[in-house]
Each structure stands twice: as C-alpha cells, then as structure tokens.
PDB file of N, CA and C in Angstrom:
ATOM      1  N   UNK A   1       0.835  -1.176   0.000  1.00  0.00           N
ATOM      2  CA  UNK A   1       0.000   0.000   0.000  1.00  0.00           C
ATOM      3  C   UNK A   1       0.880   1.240   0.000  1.00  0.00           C
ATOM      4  N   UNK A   2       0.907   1.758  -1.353  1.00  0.00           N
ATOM      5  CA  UNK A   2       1.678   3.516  -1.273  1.00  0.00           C
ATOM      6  C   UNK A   2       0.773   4.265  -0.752  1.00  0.00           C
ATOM      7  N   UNK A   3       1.270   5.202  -0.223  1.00  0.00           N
ATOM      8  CA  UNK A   3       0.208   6.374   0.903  1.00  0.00           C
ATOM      9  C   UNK A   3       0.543   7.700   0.368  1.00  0.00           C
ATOM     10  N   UNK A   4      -0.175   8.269   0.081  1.00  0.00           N
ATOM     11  CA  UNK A   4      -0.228   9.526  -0.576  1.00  0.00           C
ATOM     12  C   UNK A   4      -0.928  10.998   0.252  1.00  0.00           C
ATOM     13  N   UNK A   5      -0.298  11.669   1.096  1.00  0.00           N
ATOM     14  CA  UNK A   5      -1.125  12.399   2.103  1.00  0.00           C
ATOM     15  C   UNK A   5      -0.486  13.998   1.634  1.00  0.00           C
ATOM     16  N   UNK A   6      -1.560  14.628   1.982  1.00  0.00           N
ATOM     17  CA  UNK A   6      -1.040  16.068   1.599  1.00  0.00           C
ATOM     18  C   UNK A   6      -2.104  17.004   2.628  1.00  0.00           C
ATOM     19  N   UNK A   7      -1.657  17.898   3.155  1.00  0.00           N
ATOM     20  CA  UNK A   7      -2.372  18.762   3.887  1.00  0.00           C
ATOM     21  C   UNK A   7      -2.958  19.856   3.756  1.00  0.00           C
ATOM     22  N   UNK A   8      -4.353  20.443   3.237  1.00  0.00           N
ATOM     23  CA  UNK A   8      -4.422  21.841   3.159  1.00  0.00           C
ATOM     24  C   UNK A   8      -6.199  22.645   3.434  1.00  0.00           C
ATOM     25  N   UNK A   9      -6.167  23.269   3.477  1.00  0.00           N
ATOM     26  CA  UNK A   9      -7.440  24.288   4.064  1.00  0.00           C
ATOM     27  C   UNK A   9      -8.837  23.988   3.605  1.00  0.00           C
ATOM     28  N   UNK A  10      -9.755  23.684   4.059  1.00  0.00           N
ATOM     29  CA  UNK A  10     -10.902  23.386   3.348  1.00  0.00           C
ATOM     30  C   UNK A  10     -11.837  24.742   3.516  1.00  0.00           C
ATOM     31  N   UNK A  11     -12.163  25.168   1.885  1.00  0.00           N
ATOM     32  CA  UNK A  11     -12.825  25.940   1.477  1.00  0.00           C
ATOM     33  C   UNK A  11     -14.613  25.946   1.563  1.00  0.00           C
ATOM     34  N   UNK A  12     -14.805  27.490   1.527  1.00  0.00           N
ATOM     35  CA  UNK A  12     -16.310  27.247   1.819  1.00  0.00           C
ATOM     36  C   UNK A  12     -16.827  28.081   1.008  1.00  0.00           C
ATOM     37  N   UNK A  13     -17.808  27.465   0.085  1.00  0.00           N
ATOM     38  CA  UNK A  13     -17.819  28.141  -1.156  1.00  0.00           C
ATOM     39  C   UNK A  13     -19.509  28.880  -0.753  1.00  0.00           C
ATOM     40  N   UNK A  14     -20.116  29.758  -0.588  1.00  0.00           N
ATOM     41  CA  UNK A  14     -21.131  30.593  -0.609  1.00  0.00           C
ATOM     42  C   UNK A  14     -22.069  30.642  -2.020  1.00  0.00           C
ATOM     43  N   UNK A  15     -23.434  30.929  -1.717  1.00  0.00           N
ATOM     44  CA  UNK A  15     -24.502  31.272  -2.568  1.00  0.00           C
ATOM     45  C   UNK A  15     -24.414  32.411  -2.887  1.00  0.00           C
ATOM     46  N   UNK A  16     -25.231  33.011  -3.815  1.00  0.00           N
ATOM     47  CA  UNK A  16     -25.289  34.579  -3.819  1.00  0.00           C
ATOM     48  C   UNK A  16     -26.114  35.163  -2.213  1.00  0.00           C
ATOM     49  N   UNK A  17     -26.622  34.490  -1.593  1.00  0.00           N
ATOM     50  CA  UNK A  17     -27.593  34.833  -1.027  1.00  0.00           C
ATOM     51  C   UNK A  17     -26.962  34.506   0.457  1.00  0.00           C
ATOM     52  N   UNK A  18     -25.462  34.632   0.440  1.00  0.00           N
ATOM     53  CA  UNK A  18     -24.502  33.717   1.694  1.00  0.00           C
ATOM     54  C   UNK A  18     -24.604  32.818   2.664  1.00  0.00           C
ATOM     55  N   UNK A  19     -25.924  31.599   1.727  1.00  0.00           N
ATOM     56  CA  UNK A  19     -26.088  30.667   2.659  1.00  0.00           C
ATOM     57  C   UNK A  19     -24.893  29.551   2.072  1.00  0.00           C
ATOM     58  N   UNK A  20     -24.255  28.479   3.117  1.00  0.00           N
ATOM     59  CA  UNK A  20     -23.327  27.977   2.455  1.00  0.00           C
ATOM     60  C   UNK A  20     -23.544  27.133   1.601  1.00  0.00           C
ATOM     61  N   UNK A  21     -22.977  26.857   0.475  1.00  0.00           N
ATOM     62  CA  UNK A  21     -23.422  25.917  -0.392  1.00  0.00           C
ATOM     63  C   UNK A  21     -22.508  24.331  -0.419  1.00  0.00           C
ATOM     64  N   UNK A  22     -21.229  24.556  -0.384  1.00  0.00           N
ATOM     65  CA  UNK A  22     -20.469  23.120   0.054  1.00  0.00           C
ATOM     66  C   UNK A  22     -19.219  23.782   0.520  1.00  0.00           C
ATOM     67  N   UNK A  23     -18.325  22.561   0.837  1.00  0.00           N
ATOM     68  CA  UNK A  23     -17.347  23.015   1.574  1.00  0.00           C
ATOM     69  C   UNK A  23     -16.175  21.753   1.106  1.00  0.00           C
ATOM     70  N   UNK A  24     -15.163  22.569   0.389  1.00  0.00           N
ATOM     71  CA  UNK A  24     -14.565  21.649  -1.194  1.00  0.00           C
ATOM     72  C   UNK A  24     -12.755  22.135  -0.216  1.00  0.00           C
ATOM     73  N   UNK A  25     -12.021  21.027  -0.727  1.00  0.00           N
ATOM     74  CA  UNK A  25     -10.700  21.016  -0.179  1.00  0.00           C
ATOM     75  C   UNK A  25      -9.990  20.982  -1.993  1.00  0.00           C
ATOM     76  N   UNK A  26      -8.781  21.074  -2.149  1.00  0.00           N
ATOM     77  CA  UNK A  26      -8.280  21.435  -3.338  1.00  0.00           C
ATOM     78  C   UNK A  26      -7.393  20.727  -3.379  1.00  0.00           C
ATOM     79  N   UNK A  27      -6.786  19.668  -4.224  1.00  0.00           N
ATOM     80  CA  UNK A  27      -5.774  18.785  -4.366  1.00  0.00           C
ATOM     81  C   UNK A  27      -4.588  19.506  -5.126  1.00  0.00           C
ATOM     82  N   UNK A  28      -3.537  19.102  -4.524  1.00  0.00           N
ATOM     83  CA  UNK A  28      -2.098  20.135  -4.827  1.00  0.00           C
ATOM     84  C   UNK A  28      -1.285  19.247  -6.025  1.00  0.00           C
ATOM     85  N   UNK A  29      -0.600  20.489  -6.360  1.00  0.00           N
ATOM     86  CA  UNK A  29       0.444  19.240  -7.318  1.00  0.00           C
ATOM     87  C   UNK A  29       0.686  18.503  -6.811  1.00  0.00           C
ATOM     88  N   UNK A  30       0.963  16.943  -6.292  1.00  0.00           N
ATOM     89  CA  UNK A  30       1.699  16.075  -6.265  1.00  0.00           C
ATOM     90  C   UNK A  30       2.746  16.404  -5.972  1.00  0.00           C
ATOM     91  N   UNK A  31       3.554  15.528  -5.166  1.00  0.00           N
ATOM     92  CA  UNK A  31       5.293  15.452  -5.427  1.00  0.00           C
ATOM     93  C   UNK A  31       5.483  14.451  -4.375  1.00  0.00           C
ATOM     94  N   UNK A  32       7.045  14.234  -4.466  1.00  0.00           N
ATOM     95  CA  UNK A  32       7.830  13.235  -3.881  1.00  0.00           C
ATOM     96  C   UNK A  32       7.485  13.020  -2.065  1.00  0.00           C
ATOM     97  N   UNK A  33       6.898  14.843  -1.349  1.00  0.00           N
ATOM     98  CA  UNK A  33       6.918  14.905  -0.618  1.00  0.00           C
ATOM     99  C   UNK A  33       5.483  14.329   0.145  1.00  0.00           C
ATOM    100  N   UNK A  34       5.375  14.037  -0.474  1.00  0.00           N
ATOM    101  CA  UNK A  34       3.448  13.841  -0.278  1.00  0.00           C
ATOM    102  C   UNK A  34       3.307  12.485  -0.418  1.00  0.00           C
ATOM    103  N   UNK A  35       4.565  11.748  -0.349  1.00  0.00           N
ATOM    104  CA  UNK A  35       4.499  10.546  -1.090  1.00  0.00           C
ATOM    105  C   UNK A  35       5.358   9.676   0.560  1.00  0.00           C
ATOM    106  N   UNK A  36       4.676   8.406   0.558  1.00  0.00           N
ATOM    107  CA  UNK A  36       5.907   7.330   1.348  1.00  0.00           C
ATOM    108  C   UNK A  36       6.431   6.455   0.146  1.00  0.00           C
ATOM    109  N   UNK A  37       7.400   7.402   0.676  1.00  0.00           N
ATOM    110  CA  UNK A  37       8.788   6.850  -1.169  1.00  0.00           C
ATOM    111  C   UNK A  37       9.160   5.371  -0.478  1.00  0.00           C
ATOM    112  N   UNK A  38       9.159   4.831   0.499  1.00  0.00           N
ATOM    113  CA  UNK A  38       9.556   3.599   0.911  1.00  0.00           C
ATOM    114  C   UNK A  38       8.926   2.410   0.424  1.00  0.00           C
ATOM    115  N   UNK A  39       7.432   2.653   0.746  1.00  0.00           N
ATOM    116  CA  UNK A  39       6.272   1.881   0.262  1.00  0.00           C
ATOM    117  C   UNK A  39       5.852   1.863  -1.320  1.00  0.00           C
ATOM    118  N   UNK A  40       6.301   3.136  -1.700  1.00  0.00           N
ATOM    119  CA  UNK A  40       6.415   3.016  -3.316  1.00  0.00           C
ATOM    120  C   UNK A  40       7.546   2.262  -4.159  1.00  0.00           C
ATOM    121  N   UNK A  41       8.712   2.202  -3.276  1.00  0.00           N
ATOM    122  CA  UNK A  41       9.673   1.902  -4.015  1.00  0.00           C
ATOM    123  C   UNK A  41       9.469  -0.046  -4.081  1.00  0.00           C
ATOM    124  N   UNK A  42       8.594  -0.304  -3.391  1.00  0.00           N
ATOM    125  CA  UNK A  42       8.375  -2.091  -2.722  1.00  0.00           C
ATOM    126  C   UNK A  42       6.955  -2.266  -3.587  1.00  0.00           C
ATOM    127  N   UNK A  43       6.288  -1.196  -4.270  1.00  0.00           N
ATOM    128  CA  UNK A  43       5.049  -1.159  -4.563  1.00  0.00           C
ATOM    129  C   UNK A  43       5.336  -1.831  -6.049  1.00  0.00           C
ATOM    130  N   UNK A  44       4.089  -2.949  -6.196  1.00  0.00           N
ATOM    131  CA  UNK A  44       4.437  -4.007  -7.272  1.00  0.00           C
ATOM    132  C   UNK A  44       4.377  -3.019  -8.846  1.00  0.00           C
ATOM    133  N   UNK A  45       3.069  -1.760  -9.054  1.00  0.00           N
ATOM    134  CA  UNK A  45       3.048  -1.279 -10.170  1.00  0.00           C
ATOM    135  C   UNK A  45       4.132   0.193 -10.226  1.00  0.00           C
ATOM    136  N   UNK A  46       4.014   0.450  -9.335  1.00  0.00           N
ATOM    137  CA  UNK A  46       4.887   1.939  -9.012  1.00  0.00           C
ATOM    138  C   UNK A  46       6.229   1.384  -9.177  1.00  0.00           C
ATOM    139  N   UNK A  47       6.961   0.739  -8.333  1.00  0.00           N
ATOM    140  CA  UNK A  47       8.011   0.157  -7.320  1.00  0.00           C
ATOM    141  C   UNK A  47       9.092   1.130  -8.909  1.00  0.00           C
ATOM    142  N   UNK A  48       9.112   0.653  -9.814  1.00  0.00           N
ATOM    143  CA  UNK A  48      10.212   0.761 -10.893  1.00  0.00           C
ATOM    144  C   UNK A  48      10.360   2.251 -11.461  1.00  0.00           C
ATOM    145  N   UNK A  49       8.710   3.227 -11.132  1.00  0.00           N
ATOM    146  CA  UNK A  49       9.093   4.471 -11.868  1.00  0.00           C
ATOM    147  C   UNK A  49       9.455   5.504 -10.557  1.00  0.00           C
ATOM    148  N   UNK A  50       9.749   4.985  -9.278  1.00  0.00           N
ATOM    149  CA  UNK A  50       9.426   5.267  -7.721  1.00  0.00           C
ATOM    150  C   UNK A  50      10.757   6.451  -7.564  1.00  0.00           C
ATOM    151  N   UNK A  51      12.122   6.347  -8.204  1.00  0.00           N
ATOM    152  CA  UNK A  51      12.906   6.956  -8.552  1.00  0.00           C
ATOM    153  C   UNK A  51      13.378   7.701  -9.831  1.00  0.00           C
ATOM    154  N   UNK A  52      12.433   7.720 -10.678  1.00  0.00           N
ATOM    155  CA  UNK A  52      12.720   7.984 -11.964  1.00  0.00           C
ATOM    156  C   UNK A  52      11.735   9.653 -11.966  1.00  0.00           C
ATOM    157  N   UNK A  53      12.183  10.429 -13.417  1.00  0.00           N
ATOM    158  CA  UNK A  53      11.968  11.611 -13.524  1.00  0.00           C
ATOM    159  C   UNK A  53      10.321  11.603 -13.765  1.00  0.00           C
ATOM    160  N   UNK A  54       9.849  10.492 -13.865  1.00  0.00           N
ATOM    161  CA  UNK A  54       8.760  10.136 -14.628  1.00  0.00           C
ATOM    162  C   UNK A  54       7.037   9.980 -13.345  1.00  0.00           C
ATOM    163  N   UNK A  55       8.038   9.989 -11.905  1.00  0.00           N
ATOM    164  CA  UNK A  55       7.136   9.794 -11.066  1.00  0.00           C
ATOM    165  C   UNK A  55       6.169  10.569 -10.569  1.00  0.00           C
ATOM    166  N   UNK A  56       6.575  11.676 -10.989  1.00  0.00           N
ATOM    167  CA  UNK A  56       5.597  13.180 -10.459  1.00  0.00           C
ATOM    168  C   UNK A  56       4.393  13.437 -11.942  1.00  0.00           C
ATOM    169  N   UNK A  57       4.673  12.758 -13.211  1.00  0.00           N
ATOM    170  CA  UNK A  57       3.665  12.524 -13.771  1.00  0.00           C
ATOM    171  C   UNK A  57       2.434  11.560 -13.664  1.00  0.00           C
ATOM    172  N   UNK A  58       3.160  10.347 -13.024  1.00  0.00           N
ATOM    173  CA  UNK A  58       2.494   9.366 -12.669  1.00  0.00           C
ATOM    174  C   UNK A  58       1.642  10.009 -11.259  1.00  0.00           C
ATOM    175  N   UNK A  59       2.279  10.284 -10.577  1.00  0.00           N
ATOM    176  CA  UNK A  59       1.165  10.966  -9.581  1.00  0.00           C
ATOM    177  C   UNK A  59       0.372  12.012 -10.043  1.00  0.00           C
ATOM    178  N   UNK A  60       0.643  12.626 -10.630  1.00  0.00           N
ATOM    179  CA  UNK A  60      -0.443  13.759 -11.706  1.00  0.00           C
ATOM    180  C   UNK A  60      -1.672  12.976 -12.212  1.00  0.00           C
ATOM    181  N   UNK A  61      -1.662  12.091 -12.804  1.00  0.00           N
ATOM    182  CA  UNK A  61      -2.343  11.047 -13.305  1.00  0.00           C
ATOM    183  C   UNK A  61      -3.201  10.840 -12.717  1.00  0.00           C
ATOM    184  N   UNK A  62      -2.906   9.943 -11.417  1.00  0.00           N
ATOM    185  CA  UNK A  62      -3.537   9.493 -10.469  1.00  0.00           C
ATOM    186  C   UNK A  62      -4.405  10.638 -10.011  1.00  0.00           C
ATOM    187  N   UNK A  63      -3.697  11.378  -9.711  1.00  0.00           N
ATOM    188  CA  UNK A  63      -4.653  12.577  -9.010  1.00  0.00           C
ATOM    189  C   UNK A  63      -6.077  12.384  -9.517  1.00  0.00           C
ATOM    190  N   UNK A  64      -5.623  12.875 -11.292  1.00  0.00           N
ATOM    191  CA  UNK A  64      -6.314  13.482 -12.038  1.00  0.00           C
ATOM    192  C   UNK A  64      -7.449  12.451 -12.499  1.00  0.00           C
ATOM    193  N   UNK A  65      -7.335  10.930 -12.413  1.00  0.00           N
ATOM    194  CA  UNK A  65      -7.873   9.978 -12.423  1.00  0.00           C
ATOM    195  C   UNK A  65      -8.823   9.691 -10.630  1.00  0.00           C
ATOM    196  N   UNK A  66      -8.178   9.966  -9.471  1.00  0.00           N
ATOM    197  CA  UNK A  66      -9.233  10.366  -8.616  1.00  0.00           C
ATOM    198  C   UNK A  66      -9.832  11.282  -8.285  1.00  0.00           C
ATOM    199  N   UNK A  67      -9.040  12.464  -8.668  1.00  0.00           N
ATOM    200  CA  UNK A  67     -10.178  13.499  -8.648  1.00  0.00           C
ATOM    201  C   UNK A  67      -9.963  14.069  -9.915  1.00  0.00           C
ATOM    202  N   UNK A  68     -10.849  14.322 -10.749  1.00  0.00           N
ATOM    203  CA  UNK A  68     -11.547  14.559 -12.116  1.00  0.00           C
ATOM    204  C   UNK A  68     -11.132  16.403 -11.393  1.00  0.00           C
ATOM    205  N   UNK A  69     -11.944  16.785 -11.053  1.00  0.00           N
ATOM    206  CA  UNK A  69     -11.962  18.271 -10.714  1.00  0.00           C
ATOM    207  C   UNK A  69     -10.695  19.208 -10.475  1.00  0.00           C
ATOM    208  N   UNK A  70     -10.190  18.715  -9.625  1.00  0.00           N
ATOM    209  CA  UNK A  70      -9.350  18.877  -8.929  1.00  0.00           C
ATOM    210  C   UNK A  70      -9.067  19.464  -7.495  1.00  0.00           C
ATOM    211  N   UNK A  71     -10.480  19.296  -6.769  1.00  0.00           N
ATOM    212  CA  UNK A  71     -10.882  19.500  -5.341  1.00  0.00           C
ATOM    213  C   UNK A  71     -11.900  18.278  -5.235  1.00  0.00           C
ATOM    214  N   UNK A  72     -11.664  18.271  -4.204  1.00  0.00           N
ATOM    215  CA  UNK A  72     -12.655  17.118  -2.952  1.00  0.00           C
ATOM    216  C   UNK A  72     -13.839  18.231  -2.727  1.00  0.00           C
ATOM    217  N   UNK A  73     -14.879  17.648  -3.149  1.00  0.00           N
ATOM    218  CA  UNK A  73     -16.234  18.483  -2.232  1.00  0.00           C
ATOM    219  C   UNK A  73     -16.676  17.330  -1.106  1.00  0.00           C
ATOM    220  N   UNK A  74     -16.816  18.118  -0.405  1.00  0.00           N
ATOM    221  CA  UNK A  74     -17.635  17.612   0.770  1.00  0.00           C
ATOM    222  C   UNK A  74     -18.884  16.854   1.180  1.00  0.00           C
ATOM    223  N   UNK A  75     -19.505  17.523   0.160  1.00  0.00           N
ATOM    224  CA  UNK A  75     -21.010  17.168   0.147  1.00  0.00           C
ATOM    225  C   UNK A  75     -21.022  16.365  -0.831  1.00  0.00           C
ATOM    226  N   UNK A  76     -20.423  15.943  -1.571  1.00  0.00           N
ATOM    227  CA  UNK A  76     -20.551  14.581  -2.352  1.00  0.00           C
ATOM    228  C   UNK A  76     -20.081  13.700  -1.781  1.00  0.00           C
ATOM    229  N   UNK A  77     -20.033  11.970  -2.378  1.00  0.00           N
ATOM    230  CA  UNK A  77     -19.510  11.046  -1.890  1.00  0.00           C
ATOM    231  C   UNK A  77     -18.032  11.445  -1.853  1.00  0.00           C
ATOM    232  N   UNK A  78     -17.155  10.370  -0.898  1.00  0.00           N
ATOM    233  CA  UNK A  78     -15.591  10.231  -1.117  1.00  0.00           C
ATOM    234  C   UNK A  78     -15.245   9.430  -1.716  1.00  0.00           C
ATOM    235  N   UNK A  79     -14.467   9.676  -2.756  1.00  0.00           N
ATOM    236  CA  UNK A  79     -14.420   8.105  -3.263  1.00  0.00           C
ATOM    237  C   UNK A  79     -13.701   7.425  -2.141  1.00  0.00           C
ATOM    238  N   UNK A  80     -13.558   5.868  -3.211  1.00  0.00           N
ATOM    239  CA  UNK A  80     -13.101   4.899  -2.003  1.00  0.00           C
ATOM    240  C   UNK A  80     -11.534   5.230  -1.721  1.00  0.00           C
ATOM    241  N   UNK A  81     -11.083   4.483  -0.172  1.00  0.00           N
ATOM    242  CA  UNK A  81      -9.530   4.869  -0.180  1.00  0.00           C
ATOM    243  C   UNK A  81      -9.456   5.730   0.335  1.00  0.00           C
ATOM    244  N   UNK A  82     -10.390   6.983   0.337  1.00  0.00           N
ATOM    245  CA  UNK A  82      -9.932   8.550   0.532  1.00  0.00           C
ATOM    246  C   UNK A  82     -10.054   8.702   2.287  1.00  0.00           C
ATOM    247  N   UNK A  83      -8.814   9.278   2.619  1.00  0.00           N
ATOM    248  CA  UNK A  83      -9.529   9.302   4.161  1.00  0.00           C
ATOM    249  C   UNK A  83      -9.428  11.465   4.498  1.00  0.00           C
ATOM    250  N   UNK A  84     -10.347  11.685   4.938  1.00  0.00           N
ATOM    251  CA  UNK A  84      -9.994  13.061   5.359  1.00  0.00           C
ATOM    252  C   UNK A  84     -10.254  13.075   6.722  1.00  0.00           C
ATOM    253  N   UNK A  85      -8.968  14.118   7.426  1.00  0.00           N
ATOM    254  CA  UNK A  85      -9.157  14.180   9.029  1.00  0.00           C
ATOM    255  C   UNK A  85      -9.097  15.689   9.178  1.00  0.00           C
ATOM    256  N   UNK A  86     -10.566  16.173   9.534  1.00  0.00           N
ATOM    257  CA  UNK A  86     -10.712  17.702   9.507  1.00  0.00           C
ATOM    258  C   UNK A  86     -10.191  18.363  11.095  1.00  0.00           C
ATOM    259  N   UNK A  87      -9.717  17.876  11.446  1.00  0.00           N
ATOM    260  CA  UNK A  87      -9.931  18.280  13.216  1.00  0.00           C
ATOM    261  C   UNK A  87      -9.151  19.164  13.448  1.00  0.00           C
ATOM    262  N   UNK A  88      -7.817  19.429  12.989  1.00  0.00           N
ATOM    263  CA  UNK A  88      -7.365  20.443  12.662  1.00  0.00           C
ATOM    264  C   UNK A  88      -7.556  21.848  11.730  1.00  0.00           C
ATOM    265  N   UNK A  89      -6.724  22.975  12.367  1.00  0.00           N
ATOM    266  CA  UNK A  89      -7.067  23.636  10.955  1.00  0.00           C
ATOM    267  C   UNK A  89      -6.846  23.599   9.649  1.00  0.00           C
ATOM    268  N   UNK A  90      -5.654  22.977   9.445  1.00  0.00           N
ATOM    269  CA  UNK A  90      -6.082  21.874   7.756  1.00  0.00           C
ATOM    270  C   UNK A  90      -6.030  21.041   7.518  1.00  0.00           C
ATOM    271  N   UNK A  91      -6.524  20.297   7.155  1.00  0.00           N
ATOM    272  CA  UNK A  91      -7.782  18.625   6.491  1.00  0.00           C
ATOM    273  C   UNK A  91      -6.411  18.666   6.565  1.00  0.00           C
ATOM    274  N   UNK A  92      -6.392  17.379   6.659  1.00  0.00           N
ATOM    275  CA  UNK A  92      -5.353  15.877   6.270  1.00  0.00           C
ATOM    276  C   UNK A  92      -6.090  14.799   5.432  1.00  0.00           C
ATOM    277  N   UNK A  93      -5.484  14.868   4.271  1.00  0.00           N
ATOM    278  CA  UNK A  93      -6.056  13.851   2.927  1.00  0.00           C
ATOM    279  C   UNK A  93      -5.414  12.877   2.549  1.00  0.00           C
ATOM    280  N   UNK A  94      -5.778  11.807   3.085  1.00  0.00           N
ATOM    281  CA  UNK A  94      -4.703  10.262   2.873  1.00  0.00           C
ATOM    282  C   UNK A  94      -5.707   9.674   1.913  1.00  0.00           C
ATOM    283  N   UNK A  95      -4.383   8.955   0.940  1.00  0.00           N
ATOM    284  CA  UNK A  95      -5.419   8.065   0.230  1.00  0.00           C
ATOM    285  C   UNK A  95      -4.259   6.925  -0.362  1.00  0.00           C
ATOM    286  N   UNK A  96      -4.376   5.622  -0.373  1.00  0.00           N
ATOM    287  CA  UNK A  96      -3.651   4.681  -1.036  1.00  0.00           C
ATOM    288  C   UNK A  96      -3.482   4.604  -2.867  1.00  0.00           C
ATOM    289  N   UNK A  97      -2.495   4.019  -3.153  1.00  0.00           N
ATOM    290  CA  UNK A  97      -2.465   4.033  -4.565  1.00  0.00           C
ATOM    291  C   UNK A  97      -2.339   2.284  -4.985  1.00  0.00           C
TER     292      UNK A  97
END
C-alpha cells in the first residue's frame, strides 16, 4: 500500500444569497513529498518508476484519475480509499495508490 497524504485548508464556497453551499478542499500538485517513497519503491506497479523523472507525472495522473476536478467536495460522496481528518485547521487527505 503507497500512501499519498497532503495537507491543506478546506474551502467554503457561498450562494449569492450567503447561505453555504459546500465546503470543497483542493488537491495540490503532487510530489515526492506527499508521497511514502519507501512503500512506493516495494510497490508491485509503481516500485520501478518510484525513482525515476517520470514519477511526479504518474502521480499527476492518479490525481487526475481520482479526482476529475481537482478538489474534494464535501457534500458529495468520497471516493473509495480517501480518508480526510478535519480536526485540525487543515484537512489531512490520505489516500492509497
């Protein structure tokens, strides 16, 4: 299991009429840092591009293949995998690859 976690502010998007309407978190570029390079490098489909120049596309991908948008809304489902921990002041977004 590669683990993919990144941390950041969840947004609150308003009506015209300032009742709230959802409350959407924003997925960041990707990178190495966001990544457990350990578990990737042992990871059966990753494991080989885990050091190569090629890996920060491959996580682009992915992103862009779990989230279509490129924010998490709230008020929709999560997909599967996705874990968010709001308890702080910014979400923590884990998700396996």
């Amino acid at each position: 299991m590669a683990l993919v976690s990144f941390r950041a502010k969840a947004e609150k998007i308003y009506n015209m009429d300032n009742t709230l309407a959802y409350v959407r978190i924003k997925v960041p570029a990707l990178k190495r840092a966001h990544c457990d390079m350990n578990a990737f490098r042992q990871h059966p489909r990753f494991g080989a591009y885990a050091n190569s120049d090629m890996f920060e596309g491959i996580l682009k991908r992915q992103a862009q293949e779990r989230f279509p948008s490129g924010y998490i809304r709230l008020d929709h489902p999560i997909p599967d995998g996705v874990v968010i921990d709001q308890r702080n002041f910014l979400a923590t977004v884990s998700f396996d690859l």
